[in-house]
N, C-alpha and C. Protein backbone atom coordinates (compact mmCIF):
# COMPACT_ATOMS: atom_id res chain seq x y z
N UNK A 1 18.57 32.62 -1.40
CA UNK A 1 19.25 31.36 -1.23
C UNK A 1 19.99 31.38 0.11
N UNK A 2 19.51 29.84 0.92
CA UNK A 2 20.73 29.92 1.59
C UNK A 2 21.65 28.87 2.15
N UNK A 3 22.86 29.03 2.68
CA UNK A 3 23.35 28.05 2.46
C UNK A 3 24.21 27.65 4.04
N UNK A 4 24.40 26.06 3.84
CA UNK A 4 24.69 25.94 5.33
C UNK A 4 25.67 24.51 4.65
N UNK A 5 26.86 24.31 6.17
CA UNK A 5 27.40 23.19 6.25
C UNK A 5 28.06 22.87 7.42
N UNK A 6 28.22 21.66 7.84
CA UNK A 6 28.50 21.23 8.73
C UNK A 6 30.07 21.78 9.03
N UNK A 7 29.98 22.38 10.28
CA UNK A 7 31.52 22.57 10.72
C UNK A 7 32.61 22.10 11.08
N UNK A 8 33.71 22.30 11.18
CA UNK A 8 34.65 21.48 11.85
C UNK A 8 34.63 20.59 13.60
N UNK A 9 34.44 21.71 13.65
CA UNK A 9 33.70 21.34 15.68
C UNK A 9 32.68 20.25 15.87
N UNK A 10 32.02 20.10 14.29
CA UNK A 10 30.94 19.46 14.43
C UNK A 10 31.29 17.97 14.35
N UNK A 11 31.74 17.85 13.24
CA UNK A 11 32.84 16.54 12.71
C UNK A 11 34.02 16.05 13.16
N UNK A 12 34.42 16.72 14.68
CA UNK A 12 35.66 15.98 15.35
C UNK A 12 35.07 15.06 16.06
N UNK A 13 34.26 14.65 16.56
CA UNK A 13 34.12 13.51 16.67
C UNK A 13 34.06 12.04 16.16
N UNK A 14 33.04 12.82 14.83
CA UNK A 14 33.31 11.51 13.83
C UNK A 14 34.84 11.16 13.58
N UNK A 15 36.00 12.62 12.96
CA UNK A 15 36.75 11.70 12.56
C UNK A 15 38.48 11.19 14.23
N UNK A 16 37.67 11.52 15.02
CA UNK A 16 38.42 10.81 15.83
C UNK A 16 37.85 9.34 16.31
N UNK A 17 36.12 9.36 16.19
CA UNK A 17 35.96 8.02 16.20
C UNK A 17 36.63 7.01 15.09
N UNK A 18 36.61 7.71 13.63
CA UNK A 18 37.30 6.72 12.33
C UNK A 18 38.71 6.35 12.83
N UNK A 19 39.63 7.40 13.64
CA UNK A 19 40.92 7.66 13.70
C UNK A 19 40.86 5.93 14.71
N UNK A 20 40.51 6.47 15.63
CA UNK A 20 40.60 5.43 16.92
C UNK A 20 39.97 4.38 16.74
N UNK A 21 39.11 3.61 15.51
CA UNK A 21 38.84 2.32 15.21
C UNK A 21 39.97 1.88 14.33
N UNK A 22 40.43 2.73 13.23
CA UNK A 22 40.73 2.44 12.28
C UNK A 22 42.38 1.73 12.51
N UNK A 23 43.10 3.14 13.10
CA UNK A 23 44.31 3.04 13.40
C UNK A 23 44.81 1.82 13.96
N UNK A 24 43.98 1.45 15.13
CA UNK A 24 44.91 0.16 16.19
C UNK A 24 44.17 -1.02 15.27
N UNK A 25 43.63 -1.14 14.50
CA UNK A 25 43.11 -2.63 13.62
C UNK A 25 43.95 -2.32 12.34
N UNK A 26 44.76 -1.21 12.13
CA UNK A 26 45.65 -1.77 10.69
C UNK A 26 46.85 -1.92 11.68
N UNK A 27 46.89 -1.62 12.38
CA UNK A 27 48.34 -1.20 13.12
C UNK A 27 48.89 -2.96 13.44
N UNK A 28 47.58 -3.41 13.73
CA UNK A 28 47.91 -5.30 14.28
C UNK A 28 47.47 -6.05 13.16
N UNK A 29 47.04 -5.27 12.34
CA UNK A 29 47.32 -6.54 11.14
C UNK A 29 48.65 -6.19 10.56
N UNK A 30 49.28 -5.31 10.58
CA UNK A 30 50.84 -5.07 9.83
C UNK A 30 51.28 -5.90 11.07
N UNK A 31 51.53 -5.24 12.05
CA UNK A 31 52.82 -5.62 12.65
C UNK A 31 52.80 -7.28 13.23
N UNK A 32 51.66 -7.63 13.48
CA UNK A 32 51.64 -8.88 14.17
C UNK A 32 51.59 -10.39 13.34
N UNK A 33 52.14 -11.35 13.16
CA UNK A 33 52.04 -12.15 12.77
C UNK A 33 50.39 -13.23 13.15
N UNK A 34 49.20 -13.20 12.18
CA UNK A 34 48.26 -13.21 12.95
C UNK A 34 47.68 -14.52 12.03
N UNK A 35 46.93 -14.79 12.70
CA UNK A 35 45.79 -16.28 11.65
C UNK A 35 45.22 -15.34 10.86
N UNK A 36 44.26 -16.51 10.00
CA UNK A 36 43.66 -15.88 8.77
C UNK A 36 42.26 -15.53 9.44
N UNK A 37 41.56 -16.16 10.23
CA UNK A 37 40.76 -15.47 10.89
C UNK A 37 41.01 -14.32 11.82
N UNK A 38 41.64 -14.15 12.53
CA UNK A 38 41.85 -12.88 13.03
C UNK A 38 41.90 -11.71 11.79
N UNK A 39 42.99 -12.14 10.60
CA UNK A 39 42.98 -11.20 9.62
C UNK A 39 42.01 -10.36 9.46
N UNK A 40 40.76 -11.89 9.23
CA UNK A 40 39.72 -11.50 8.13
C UNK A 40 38.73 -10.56 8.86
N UNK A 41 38.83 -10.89 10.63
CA UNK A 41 37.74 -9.91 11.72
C UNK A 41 38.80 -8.71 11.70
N UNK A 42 40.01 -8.95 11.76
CA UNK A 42 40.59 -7.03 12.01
C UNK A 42 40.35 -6.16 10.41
N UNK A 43 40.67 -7.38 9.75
CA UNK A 43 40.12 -6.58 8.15
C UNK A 43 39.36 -5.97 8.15
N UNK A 44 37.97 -6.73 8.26
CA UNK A 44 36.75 -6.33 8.52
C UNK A 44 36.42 -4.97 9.15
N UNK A 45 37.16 -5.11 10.34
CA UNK A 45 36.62 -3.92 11.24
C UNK A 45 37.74 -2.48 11.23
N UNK A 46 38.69 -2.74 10.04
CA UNK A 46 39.42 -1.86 9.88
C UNK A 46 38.58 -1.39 8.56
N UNK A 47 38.32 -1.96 7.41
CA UNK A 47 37.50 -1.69 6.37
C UNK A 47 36.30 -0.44 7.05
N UNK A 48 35.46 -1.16 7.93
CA UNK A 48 34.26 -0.92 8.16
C UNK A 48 34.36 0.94 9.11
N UNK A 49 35.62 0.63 9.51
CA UNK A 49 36.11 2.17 10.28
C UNK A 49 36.68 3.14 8.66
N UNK A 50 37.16 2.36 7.98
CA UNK A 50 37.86 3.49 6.63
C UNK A 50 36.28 4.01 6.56
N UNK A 51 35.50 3.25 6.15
CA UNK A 51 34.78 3.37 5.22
C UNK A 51 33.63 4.69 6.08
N UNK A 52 33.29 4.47 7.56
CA UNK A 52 33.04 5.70 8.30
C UNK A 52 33.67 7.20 8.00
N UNK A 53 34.94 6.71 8.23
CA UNK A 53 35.93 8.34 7.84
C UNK A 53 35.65 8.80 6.84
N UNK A 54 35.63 7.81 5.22
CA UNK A 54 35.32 8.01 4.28
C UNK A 54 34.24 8.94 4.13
N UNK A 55 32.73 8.29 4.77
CA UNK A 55 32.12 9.31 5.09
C UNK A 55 31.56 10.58 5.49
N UNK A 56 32.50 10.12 6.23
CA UNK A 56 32.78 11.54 7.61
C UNK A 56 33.38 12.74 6.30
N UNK A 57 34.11 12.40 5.76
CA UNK A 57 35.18 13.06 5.38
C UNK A 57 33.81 13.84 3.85
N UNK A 58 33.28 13.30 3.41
CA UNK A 58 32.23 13.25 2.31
C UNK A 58 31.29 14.46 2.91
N UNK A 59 30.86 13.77 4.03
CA UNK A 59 29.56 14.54 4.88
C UNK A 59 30.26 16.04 5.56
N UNK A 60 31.30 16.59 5.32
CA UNK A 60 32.29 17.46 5.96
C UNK A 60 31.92 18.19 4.73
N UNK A 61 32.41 17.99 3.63
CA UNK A 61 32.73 18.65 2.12
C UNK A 61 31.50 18.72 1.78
N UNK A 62 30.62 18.56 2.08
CA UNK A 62 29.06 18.54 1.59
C UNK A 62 28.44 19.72 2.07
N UNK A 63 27.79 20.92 1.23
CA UNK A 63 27.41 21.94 1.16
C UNK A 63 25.95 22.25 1.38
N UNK A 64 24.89 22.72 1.75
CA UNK A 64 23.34 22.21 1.56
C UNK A 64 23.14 23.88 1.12
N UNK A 65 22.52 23.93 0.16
CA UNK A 65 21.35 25.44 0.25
C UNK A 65 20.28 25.40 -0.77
N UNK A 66 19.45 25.68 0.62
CA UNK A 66 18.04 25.83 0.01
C UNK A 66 17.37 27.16 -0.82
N UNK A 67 16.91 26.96 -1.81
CA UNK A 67 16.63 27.64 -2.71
C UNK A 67 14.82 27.70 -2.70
N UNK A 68 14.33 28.83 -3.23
CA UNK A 68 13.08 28.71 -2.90
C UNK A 68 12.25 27.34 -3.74
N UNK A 69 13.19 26.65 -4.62
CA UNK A 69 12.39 25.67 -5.69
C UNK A 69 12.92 24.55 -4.81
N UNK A 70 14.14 24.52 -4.75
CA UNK A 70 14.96 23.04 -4.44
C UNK A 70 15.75 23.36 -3.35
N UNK A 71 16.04 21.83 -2.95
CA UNK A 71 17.21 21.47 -1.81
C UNK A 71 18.62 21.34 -2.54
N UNK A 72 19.34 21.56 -2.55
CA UNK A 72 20.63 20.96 -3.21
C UNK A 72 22.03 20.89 -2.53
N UNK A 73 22.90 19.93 -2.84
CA UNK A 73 23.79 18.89 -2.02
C UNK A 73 25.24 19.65 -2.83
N UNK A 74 25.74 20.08 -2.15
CA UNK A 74 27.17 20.47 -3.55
C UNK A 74 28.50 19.83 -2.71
N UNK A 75 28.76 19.50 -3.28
CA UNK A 75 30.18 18.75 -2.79
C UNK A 75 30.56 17.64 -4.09
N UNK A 76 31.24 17.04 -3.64
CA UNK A 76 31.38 15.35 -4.58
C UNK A 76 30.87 14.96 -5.03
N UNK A 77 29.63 14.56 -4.59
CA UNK A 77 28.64 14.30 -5.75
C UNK A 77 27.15 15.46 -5.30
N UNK A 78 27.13 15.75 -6.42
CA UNK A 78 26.21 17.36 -6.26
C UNK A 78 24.68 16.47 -6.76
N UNK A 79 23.26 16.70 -6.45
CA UNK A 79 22.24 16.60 -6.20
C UNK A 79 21.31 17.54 -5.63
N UNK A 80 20.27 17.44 -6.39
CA UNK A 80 19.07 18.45 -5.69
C UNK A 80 17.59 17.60 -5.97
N UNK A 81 16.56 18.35 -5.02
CA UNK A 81 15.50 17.69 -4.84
C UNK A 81 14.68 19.36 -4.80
N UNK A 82 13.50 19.08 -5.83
CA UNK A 82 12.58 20.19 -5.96
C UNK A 82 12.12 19.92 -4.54
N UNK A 83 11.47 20.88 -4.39
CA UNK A 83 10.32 21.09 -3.13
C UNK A 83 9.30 20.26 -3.41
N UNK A 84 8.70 20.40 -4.23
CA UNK A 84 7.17 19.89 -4.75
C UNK A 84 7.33 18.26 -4.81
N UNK A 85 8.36 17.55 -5.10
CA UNK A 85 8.42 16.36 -5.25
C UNK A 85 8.67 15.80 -3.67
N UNK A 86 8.88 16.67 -2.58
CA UNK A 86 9.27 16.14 -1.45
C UNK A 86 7.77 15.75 -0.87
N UNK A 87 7.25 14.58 -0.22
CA UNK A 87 6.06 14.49 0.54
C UNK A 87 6.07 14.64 1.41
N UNK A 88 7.40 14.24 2.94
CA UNK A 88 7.34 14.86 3.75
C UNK A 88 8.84 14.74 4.39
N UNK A 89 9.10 15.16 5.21
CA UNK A 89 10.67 15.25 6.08
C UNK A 89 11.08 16.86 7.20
N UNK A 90 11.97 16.48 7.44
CA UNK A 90 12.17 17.64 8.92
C UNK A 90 13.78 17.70 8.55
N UNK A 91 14.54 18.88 8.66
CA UNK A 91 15.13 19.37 8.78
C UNK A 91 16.55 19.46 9.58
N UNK A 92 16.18 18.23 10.94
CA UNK A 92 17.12 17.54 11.54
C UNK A 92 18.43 17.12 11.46
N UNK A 93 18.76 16.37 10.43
CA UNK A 93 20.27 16.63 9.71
C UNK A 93 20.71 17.47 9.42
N UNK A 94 19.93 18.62 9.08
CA UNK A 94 21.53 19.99 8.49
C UNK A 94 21.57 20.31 9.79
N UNK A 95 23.16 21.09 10.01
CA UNK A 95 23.24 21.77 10.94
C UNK A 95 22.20 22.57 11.69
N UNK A 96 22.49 23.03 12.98
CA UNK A 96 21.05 23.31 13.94
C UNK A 96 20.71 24.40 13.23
N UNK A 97 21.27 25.12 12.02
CA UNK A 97 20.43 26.59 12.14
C UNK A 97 19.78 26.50 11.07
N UNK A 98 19.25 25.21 10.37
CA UNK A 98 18.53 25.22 9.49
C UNK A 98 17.93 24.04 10.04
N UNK A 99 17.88 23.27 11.15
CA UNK A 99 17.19 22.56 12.27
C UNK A 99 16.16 23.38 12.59
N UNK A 100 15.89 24.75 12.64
CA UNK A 100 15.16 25.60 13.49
C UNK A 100 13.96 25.81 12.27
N UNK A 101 13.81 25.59 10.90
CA UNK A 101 13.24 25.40 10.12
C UNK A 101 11.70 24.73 10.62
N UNK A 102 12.62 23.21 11.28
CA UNK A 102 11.52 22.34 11.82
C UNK A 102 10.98 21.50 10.27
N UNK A 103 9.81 20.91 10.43
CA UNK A 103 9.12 20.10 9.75
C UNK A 103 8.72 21.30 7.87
N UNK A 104 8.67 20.16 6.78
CA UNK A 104 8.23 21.13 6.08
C UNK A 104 6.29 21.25 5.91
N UNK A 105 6.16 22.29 5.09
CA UNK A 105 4.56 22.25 5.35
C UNK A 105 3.64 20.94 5.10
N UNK A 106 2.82 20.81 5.41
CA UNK A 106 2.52 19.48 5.07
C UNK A 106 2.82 17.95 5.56
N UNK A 107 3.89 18.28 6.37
CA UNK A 107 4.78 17.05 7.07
C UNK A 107 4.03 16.46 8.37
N UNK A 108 3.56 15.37 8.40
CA UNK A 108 2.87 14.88 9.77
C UNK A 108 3.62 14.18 10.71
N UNK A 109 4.77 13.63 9.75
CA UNK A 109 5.68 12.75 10.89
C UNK A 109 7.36 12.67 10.53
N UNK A 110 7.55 12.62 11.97
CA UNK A 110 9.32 12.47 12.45
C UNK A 110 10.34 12.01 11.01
N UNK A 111 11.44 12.36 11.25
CA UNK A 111 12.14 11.87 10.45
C UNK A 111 13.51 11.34 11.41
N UNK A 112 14.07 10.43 11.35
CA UNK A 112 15.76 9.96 11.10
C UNK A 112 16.31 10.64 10.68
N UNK A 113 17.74 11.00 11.98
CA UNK A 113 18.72 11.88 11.56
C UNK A 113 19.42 11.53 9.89
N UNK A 114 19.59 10.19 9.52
CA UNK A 114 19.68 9.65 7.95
C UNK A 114 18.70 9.95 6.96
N UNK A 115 17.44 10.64 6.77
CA UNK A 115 16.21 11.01 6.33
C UNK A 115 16.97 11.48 5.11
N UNK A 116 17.22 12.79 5.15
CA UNK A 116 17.84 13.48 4.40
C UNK A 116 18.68 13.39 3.49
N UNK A 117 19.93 12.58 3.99
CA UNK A 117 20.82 12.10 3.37
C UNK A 117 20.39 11.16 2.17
N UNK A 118 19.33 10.14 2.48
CA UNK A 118 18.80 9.16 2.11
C UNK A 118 18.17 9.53 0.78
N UNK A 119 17.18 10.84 1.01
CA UNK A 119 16.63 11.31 -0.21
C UNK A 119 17.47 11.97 -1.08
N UNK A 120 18.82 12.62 -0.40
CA UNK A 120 19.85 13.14 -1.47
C UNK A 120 20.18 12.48 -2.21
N UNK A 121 20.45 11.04 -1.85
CA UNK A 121 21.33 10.05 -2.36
C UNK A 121 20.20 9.06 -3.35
N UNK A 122 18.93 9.37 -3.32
CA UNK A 122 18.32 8.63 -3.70
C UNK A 122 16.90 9.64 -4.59
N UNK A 123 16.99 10.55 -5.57
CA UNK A 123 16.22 11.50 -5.21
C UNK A 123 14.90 10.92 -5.98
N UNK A 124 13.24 11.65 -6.03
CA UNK A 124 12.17 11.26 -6.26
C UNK A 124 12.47 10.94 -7.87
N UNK A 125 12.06 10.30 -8.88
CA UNK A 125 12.16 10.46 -9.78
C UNK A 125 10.72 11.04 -10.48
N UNK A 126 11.15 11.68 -11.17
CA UNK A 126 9.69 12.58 -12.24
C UNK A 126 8.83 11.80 -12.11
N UNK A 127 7.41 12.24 -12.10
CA UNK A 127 6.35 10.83 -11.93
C UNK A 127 5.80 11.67 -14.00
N UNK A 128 5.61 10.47 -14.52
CA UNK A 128 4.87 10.95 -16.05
C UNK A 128 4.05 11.25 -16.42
């Protein structure tokens, strides 16, 4: 088994990007006396920055190790994906040292850095 996760070094960016959207759009909806449209766009784009960090903060605590059967996700919400049910994907999202993996056997085409995530969050279901 082995196991990998994203580092701190890796994730300061994300959460200084959440920090620096988030912060100055609650900061002027408290202090400023503002219309309801302005509200509803700084709302918006203060929501839409939590909800990044949120992530960020998710995708930080999120554990990956591969096992010779399955992939599996341990953190908050824990998930795994057999091997055999996977048809194809690359390795791209986990950190680079399970990047070096590359494509799995069988795999003909590219994946999105979101690939991964996507099938965690969504896994094959049993075919009958």
């Amino acid at each position: 088994m082995t196991s990998y996760a994203y580092p701190a070094s890796a994730m300061c960016g994300d959460y200084l990007r959440a920090a620096a959207g988030f912060v100055p759009t609650a900061v002027l909806l408290v202090t400023l006396p503002i219309s309801v449209v302005a509200a509803t766009v700084l709302g918006g784009l203060a929501m839409l920055f939590a909800v990044f960090g949120a992530r960020t903060i998710l995708r930080h605590g999120t554990r990956f190790e591969m096992t010779k059967s399955a992939l599996l996700a341990l953190g908050l919400r824990r998930t795994s994906i057999a091997w055999s049910e996977l048809e194809s994907t690359c390795m791209s999202a986990l950190p680079r040292r399970a990047a070096s993996f590359g494509r799995l056997p069988g795999s003909r085409s590219a994946c999105d850095r979101n690939q991964l995530w996507r099938l965690l969050a969504n896994p094959a279901r049993e075919s009958r």
